[in-house]
N, C-alpha and C. Protein backbone atom coordinates (compact mmCIF):
# COMPACT_ATOMS: atom_id res chain seq x y z
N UNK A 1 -7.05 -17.63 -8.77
CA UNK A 1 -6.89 -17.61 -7.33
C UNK A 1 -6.09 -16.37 -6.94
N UNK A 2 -6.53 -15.63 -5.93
CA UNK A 2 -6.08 -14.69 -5.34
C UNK A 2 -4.90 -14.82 -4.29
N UNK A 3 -3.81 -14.38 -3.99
CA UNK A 3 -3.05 -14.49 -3.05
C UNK A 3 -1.96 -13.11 -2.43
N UNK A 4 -1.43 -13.16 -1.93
CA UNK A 4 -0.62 -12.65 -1.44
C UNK A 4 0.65 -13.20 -1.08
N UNK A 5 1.86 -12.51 -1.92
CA UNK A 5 3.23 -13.05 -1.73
C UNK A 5 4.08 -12.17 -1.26
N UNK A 6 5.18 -12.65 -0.65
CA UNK A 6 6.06 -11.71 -0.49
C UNK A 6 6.91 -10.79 -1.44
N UNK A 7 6.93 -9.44 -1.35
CA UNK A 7 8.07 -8.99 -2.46
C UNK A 7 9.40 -10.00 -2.33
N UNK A 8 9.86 -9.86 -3.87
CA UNK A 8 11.51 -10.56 -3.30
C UNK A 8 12.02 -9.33 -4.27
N UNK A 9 13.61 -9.44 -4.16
CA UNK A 9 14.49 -8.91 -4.99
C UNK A 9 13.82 -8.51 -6.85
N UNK A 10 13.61 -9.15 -7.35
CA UNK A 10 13.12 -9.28 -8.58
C UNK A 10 12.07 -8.47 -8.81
N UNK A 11 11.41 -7.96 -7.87
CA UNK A 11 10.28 -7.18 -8.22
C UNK A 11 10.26 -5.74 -7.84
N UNK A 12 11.42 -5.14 -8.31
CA UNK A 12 11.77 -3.77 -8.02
C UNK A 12 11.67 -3.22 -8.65
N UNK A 13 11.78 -3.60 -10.08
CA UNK A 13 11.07 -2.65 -11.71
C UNK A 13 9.55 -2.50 -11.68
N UNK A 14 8.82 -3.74 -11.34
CA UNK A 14 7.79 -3.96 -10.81
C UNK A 14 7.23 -2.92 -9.94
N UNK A 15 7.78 -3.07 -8.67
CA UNK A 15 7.24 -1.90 -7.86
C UNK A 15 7.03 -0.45 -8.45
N UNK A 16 8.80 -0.04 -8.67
CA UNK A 16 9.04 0.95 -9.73
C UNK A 16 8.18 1.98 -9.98
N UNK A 17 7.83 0.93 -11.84
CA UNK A 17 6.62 1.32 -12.20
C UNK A 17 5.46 1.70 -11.62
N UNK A 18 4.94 0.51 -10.95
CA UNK A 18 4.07 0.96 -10.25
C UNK A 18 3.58 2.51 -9.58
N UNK A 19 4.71 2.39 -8.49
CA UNK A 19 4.53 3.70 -7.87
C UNK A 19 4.99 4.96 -8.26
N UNK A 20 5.15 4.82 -9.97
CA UNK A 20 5.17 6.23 -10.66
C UNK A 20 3.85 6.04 -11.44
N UNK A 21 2.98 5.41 -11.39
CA UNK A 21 1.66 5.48 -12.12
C UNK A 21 0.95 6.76 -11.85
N UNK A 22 0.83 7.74 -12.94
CA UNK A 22 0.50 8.81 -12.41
C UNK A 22 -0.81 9.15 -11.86
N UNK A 23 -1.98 8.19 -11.34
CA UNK A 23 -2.85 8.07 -10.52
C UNK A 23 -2.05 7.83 -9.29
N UNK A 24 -1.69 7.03 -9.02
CA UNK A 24 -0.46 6.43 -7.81
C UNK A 24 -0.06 7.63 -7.34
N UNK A 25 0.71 8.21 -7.87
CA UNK A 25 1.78 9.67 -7.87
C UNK A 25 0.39 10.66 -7.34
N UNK A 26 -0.52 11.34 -8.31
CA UNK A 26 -1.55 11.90 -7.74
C UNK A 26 -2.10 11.74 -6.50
N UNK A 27 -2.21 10.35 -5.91
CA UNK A 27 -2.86 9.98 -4.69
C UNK A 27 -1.78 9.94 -3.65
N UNK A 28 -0.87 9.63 -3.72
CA UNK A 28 0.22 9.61 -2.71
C UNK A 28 0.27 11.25 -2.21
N UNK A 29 1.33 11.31 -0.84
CA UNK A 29 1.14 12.43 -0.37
C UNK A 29 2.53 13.33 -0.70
N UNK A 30 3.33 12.83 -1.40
CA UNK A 30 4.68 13.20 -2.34
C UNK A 30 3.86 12.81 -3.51
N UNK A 31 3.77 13.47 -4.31
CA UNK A 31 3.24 13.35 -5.62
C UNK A 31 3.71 13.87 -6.99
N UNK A 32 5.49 14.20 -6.74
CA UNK A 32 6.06 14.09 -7.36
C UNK A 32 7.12 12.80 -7.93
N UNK A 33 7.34 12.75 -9.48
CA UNK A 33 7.64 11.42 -9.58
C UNK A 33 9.11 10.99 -9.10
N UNK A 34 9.34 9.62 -8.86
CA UNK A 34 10.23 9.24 -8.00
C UNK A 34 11.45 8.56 -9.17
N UNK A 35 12.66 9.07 -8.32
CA UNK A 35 14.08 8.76 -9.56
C UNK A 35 14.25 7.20 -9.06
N UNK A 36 15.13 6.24 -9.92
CA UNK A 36 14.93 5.29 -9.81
C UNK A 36 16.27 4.89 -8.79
N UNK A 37 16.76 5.75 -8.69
CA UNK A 37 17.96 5.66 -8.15
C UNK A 37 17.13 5.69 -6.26
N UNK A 38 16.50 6.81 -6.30
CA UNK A 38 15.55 6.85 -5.04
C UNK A 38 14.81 5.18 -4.35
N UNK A 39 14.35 5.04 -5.79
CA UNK A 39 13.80 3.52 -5.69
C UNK A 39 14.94 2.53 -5.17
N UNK A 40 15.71 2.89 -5.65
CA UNK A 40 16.34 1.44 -5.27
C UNK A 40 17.24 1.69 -4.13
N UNK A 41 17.39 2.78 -3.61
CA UNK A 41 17.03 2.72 -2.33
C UNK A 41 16.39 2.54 -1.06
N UNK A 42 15.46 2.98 -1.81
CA UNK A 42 13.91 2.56 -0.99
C UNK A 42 13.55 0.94 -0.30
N UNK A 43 13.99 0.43 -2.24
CA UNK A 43 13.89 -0.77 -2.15
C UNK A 43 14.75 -1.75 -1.15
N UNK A 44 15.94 -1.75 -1.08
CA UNK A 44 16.60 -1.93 -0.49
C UNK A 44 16.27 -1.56 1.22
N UNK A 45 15.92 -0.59 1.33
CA UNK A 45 15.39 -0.54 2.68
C UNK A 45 14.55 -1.68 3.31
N UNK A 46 13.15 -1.38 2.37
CA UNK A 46 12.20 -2.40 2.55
C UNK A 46 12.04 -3.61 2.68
N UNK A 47 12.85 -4.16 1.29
CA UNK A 47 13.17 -5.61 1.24
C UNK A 47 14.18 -6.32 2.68
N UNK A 48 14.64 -5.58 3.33
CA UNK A 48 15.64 -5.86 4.34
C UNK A 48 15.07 -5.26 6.18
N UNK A 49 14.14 -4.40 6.08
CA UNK A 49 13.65 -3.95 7.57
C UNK A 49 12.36 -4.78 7.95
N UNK A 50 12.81 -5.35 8.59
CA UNK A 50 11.80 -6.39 9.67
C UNK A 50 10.55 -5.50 9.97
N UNK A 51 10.53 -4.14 9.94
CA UNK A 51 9.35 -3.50 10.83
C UNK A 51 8.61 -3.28 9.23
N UNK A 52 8.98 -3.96 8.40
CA UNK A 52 8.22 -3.11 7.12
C UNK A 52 7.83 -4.77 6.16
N UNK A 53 6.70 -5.16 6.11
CA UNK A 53 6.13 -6.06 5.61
C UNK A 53 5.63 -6.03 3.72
N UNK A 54 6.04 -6.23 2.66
CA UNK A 54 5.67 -5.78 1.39
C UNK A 54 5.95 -6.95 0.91
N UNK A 55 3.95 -6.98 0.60
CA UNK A 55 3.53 -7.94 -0.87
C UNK A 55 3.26 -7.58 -2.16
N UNK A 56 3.52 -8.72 -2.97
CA UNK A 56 2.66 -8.27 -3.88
C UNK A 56 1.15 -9.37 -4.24
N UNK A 57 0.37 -8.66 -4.49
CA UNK A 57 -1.04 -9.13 -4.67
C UNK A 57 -0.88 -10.33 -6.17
N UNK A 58 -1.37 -11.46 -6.24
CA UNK A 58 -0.98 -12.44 -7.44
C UNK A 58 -2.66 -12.69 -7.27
N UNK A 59 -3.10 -12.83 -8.95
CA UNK A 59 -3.97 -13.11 -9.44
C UNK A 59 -3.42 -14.29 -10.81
N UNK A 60 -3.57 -15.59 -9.85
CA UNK A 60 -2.76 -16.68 -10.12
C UNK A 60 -1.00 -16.38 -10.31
N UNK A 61 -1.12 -16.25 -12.09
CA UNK A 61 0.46 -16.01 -12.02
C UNK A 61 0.81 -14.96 -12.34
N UNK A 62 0.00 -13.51 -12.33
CA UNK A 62 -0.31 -12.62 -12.62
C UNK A 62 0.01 -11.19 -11.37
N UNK A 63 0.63 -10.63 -11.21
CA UNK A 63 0.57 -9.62 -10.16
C UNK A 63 0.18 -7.96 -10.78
N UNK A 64 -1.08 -7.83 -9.99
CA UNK A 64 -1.92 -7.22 -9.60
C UNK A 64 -2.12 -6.20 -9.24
N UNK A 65 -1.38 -5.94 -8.10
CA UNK A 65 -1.27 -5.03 -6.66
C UNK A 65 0.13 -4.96 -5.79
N UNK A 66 0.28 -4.46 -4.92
CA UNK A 66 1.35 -4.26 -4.00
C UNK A 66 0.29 -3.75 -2.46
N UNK A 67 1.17 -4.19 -1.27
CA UNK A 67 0.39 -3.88 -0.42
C UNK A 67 1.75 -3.98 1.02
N UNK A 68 1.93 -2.83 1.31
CA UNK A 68 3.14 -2.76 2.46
C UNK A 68 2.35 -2.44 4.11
N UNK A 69 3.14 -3.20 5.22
CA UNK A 69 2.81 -2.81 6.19
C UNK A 69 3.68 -1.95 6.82
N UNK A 70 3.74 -1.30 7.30
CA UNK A 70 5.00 -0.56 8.32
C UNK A 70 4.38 -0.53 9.69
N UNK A 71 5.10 -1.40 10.33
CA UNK A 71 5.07 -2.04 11.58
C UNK A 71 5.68 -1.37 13.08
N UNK A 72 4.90 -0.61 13.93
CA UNK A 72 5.38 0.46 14.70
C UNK A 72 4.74 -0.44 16.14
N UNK A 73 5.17 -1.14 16.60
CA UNK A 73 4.55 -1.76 18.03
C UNK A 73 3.93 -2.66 17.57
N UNK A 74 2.13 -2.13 17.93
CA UNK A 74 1.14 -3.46 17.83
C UNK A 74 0.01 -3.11 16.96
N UNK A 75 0.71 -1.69 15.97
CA UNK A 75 0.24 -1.18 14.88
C UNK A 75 0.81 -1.27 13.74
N UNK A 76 0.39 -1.42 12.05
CA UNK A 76 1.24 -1.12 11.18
C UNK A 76 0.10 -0.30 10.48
N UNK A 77 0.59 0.73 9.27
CA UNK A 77 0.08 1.52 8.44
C UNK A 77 0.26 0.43 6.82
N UNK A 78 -1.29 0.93 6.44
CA UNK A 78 -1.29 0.06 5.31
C UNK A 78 -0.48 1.30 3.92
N UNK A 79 0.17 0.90 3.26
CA UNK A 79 0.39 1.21 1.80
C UNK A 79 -0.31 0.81 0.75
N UNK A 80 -1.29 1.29 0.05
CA UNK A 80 -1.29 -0.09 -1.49
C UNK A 80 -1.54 0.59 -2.56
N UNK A 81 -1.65 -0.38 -3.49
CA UNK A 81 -1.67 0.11 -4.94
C UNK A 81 -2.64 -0.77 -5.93
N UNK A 82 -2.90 -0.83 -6.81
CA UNK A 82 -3.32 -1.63 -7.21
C UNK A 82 -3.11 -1.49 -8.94
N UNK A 83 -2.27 -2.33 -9.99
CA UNK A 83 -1.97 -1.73 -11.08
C UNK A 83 -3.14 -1.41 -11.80
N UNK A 84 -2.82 -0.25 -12.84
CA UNK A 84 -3.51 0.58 -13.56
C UNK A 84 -4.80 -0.23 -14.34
N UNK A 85 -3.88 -1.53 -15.04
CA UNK A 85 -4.81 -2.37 -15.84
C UNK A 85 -6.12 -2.65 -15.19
N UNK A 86 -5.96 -3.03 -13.38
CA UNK A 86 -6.68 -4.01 -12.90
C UNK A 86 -7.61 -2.97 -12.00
N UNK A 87 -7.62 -1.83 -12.22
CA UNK A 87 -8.39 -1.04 -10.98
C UNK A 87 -9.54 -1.16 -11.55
N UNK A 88 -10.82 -1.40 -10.99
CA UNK A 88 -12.42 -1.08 -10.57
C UNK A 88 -12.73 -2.31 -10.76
N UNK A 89 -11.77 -3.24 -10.40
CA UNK A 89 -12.29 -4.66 -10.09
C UNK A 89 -12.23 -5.48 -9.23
N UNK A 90 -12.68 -5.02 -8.07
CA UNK A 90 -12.35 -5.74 -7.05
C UNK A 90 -11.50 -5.82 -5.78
N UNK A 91 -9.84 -5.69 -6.87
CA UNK A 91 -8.87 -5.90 -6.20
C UNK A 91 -8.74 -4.93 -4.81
N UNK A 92 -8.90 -4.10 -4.90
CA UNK A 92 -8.68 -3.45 -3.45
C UNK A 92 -9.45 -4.09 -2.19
N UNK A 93 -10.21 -4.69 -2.61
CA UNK A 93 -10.98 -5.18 -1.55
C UNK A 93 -10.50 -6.14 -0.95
N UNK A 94 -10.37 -6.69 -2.48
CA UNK A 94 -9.80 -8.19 -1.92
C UNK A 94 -8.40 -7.64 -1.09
N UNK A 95 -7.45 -6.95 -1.38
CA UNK A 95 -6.09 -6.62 -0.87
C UNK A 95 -6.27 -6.77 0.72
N UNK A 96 -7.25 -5.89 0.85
CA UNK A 96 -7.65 -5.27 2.22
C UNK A 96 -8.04 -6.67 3.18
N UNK A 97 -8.91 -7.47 2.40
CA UNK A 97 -9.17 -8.74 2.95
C UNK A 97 -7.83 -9.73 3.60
N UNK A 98 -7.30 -9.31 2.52
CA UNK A 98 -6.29 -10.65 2.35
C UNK A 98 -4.99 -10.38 3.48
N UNK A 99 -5.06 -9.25 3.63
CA UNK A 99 -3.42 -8.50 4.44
C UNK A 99 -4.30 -8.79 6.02
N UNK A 100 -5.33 -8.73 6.09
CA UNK A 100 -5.99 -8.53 7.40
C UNK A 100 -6.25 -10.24 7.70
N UNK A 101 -6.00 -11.42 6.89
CA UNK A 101 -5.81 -12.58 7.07
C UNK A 101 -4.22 -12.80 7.42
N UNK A 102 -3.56 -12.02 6.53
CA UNK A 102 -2.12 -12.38 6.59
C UNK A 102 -1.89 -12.34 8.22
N UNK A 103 -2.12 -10.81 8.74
CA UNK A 103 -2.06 -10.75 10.05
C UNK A 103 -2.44 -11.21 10.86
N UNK A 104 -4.00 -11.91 11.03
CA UNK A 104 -4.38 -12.74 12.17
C UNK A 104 -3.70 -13.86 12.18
N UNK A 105 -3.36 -14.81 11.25
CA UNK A 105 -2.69 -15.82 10.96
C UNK A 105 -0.78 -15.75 11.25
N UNK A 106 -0.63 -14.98 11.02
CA UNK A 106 1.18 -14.69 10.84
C UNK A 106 1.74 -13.67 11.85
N UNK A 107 0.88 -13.12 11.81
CA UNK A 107 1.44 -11.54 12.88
C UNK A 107 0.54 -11.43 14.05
N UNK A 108 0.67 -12.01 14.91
CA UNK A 108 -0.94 -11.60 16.12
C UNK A 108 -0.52 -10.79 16.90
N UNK A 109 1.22 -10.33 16.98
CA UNK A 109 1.24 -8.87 17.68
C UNK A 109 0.94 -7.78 17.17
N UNK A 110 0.41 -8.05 16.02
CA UNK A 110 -0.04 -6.44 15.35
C UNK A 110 -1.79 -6.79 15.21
N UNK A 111 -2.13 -5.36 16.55
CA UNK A 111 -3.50 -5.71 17.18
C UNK A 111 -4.60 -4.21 16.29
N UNK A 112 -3.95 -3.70 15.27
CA UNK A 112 -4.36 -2.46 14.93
C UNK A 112 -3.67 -2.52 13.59
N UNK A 113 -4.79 -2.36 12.47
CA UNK A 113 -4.19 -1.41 10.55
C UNK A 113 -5.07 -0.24 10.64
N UNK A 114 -3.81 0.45 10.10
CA UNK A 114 -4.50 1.74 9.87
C UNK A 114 -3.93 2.59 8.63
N UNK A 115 -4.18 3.27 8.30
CA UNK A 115 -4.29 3.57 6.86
C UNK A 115 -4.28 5.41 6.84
N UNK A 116 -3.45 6.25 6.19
CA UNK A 116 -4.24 7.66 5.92
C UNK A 116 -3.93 7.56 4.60
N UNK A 117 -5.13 8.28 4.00
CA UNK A 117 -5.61 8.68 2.69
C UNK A 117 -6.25 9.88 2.80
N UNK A 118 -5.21 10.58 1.34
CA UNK A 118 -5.80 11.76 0.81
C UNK A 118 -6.99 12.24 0.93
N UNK A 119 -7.60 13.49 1.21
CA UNK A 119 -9.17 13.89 1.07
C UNK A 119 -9.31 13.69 -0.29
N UNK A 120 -9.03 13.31 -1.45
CA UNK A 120 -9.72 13.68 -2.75
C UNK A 120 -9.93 11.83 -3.16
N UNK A 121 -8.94 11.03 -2.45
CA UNK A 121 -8.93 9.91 -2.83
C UNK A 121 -10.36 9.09 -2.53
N UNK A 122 -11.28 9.43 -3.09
CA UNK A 122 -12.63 8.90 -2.95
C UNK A 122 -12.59 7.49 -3.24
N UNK A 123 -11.91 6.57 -3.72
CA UNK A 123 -12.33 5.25 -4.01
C UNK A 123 -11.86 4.64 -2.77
N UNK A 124 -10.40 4.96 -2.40
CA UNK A 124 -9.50 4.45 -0.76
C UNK A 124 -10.62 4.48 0.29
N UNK A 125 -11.03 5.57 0.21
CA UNK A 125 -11.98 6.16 1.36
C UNK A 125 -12.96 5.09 1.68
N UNK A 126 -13.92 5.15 0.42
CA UNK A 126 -14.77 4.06 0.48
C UNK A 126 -14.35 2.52 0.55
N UNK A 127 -13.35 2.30 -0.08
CA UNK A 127 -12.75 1.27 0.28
C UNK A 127 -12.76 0.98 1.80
N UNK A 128 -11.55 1.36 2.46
CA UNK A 128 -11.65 1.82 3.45
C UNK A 128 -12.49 1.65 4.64
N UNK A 129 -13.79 2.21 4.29
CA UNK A 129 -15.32 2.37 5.13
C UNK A 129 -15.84 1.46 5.35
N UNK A 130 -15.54 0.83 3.65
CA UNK A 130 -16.36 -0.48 3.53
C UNK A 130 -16.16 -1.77 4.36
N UNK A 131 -14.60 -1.94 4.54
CA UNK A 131 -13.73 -2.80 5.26
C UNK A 131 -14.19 -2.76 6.48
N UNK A 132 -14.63 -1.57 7.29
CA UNK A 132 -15.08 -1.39 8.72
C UNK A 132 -14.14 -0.51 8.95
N UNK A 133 -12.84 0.36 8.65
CA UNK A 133 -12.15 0.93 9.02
C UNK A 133 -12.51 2.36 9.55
N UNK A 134 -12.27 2.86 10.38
CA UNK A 134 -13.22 3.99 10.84
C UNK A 134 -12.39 5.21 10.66
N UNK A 135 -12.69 6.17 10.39
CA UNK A 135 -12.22 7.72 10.08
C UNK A 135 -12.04 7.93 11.82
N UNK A 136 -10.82 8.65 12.08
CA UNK A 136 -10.13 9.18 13.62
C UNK A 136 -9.84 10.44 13.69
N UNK A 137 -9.13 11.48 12.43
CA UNK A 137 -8.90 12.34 12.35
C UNK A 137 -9.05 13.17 11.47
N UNK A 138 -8.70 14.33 10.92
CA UNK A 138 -8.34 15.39 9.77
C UNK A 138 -7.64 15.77 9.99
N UNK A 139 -6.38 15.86 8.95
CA UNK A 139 -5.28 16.77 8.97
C UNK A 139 -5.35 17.60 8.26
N UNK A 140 -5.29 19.10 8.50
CA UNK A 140 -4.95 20.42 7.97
C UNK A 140 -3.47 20.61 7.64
N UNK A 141 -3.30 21.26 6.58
CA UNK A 141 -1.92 22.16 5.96
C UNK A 141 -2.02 23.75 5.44
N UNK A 142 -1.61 24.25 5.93
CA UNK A 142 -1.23 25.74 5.40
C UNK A 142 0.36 25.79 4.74
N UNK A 143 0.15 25.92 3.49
CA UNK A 143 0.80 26.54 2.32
C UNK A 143 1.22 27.60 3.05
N UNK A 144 2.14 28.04 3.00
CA UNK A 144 3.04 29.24 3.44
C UNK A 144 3.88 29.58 1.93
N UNK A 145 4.01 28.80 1.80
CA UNK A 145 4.76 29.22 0.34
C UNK A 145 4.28 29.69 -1.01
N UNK A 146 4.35 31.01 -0.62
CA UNK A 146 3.35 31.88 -1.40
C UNK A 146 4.18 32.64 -2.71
């Protein structure tokens, strides 16, 4: 059975890891790796700011995934991950499913998810598409630092 739980305290090595997976790290838009000392700051943020929603994905007693909202009005931006073991099975989909239940059910002031992903991140994308989520923009960067 698939679910979605809340992060608690205990799952900060957990996260951690996670988000130094160097696919993770590659796809993120800081893609250098993160000190743990950073983390547990982070963590601490998260676990404690009302505008910032973070699960983790359970495949029974098993966790899976991670999946954060950051909550700005009657919008939040999706975060996710999905661990290394468990990618090209599913799980993202299901994630995507499951957070977009969380919200009709739990959150009905948040009337909008939205998501940016990397141009190279081809699986998000399609992910993504697949869900119904619609492409709005492109962002450009110029490197100056030559």
């Amino acid at each position: 059975m698939l679910y979605l739980r809340k992060a608690e305290e205990k799952d900060i090595d957990l996260l951690y890891e996670w988000a130094n997976d160097p696919v993770v790290r590659a796809n993120s838009f800081c893609s250098d790796p993160i000190s743990y000392e950073d983390h547990k700051k982070w963590f601490s943020r998260v676990i404690t700011d009302p505008a910032i929603l973070q699960f983790i994905l359970m495949a029974d007693d098993v966790p899976v995934g991670q999946i954060r909202l950051t909550v700005d009005n009657e919008s939040a931006e999706i975060g996710y991950s999905i661990a290394g073991t468990y990618r090209g099975k599913g799980y993202g989909r299901r994630i995507l499913q499951l957070i977009a239940e969380e919200v009709h059910e739990k959150h009905p002031e948040i009337k909008k998810l939205t998501a940016k992903v990397k141009p190279g991140n081809m699986a998000s994308r399609k992910l993504f598409e697949s869900e119904s989520y619609s492409l709005k923009y492109y962002g450009y960067t110029l490197n100056l630092d030559r």
